[in-house]
C-alpha atoms as a PDB file:
ATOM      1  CA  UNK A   1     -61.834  -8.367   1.636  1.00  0.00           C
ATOM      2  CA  UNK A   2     -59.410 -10.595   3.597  1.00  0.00           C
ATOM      3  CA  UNK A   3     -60.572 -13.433   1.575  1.00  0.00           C
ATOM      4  CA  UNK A   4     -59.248 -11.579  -1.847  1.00  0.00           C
ATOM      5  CA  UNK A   5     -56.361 -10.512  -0.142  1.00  0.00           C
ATOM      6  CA  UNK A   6     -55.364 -13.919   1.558  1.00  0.00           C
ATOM      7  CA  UNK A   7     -55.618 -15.732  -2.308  1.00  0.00           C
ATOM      8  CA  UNK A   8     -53.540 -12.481  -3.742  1.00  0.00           C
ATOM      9  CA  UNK A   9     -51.111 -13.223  -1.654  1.00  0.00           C
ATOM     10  CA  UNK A  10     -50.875 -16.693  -1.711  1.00  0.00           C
ATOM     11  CA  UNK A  11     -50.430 -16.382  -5.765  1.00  0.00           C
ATOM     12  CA  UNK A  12     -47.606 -13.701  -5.227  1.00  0.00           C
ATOM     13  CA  UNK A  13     -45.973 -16.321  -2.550  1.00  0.00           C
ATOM     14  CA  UNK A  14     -46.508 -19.147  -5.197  1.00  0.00           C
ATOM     15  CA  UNK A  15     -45.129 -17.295  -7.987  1.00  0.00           C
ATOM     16  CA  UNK A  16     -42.018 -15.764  -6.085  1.00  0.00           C
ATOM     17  CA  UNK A  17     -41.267 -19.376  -4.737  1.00  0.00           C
ATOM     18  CA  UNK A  18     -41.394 -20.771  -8.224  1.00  0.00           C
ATOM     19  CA  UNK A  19     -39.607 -18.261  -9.619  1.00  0.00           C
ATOM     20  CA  UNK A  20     -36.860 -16.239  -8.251  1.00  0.00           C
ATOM     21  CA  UNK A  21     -36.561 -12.861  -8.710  1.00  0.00           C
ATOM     22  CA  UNK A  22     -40.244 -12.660  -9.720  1.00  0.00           C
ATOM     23  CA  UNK A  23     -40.454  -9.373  -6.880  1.00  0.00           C
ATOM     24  CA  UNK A  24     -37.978  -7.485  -8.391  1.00  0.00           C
ATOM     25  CA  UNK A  25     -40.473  -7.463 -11.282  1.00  0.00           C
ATOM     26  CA  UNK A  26     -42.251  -4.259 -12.508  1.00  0.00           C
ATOM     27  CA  UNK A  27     -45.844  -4.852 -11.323  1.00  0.00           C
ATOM     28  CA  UNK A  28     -47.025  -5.065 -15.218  1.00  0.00           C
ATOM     29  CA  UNK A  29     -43.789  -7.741 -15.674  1.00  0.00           C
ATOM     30  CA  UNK A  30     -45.492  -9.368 -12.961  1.00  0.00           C
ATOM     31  CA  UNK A  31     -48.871 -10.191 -14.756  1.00  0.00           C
ATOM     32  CA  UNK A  32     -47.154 -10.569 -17.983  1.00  0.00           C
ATOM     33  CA  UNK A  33     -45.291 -13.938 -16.593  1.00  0.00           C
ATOM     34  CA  UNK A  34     -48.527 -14.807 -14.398  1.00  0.00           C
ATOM     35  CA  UNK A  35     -50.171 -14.808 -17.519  1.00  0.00           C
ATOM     36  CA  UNK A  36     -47.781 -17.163 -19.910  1.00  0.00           C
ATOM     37  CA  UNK A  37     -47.645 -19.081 -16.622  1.00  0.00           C
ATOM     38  CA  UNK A  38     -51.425 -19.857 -16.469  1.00  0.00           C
ATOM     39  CA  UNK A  39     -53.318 -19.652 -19.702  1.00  0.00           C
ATOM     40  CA  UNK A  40     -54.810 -15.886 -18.531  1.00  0.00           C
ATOM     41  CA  UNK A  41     -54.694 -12.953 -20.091  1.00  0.00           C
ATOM     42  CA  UNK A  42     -52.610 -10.423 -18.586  1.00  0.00           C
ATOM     43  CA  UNK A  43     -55.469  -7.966 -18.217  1.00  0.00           C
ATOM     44  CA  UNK A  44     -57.486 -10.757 -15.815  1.00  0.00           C
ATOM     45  CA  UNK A  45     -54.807 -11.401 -13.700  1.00  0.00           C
ATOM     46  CA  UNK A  46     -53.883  -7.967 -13.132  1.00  0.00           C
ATOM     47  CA  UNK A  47     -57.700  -7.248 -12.548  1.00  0.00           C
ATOM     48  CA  UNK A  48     -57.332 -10.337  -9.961  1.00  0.00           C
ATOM     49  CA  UNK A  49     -54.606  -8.802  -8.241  1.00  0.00           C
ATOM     50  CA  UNK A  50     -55.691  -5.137  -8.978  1.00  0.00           C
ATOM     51  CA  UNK A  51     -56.670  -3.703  -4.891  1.00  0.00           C
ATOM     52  CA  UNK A  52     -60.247  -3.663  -4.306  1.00  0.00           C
ATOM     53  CA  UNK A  53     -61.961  -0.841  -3.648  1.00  0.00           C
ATOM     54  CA  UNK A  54     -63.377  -0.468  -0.066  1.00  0.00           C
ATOM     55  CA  UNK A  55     -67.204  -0.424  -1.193  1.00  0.00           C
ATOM     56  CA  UNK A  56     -69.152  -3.768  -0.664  1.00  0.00           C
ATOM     57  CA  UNK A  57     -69.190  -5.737  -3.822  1.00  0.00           C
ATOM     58  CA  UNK A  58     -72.626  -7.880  -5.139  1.00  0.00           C
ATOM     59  CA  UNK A  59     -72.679 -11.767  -3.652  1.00  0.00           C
ATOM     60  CA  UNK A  60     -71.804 -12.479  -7.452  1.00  0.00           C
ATOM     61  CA  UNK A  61     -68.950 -10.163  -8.168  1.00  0.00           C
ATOM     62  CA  UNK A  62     -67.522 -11.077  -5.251  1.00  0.00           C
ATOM     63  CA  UNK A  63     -67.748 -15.086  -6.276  1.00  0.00           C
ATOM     64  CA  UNK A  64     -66.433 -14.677  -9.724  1.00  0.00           C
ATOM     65  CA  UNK A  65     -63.284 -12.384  -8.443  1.00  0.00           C
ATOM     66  CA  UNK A  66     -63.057 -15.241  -5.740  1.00  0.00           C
ATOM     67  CA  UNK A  67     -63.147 -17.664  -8.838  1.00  0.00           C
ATOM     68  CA  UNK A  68     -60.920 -15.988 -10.980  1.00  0.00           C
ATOM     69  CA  UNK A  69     -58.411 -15.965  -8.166  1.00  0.00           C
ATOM     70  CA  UNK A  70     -58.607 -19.637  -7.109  1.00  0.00           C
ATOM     71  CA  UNK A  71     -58.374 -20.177 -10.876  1.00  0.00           C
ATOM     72  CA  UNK A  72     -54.788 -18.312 -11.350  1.00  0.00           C
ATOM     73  CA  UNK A  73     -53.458 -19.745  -8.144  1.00  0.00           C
ATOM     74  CA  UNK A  74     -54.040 -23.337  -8.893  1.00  0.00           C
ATOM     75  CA  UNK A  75     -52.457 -22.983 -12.648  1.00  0.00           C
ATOM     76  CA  UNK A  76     -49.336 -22.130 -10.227  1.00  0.00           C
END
């Protein structure tokens, strides 16, 4: 979990550096310009940056999220 949150945050840092005002966003603004910004679809990079749920996730739900994450942050 501190793995997901560490690359969440790191994409919010990246995208509030690059452009200002990007926190003053409404959350769904937010992935909206994420999205034009790297090639996703606003739906998968608000499931990126969606909160996990507590439970434990499967070795290979928890690589793709991981995936999907590194993916958005390096389009930044």
């Amino acid at each position: 979990a501190r793995l997901l949150r560490s690359l969440q945050h790191d994409i919010l840092r990246r995208a509030r550096r690059h452009h200002p005002g990007f926190e003053r966003l409404a959350i769904a603004d937010q992935w909206q310009l994420l999205a034009r910004l790297t090639g996703e679809s606003p739906s998968a990079v608000g499931q990126a940056l969606r909160p996990r749920p507590a439970q434990k996730m499967s070795h290979s739900e928890f690589s793709r999220h991981v995936g999907d994450l590194q993916r958005i942050r390096n389009a930044l």
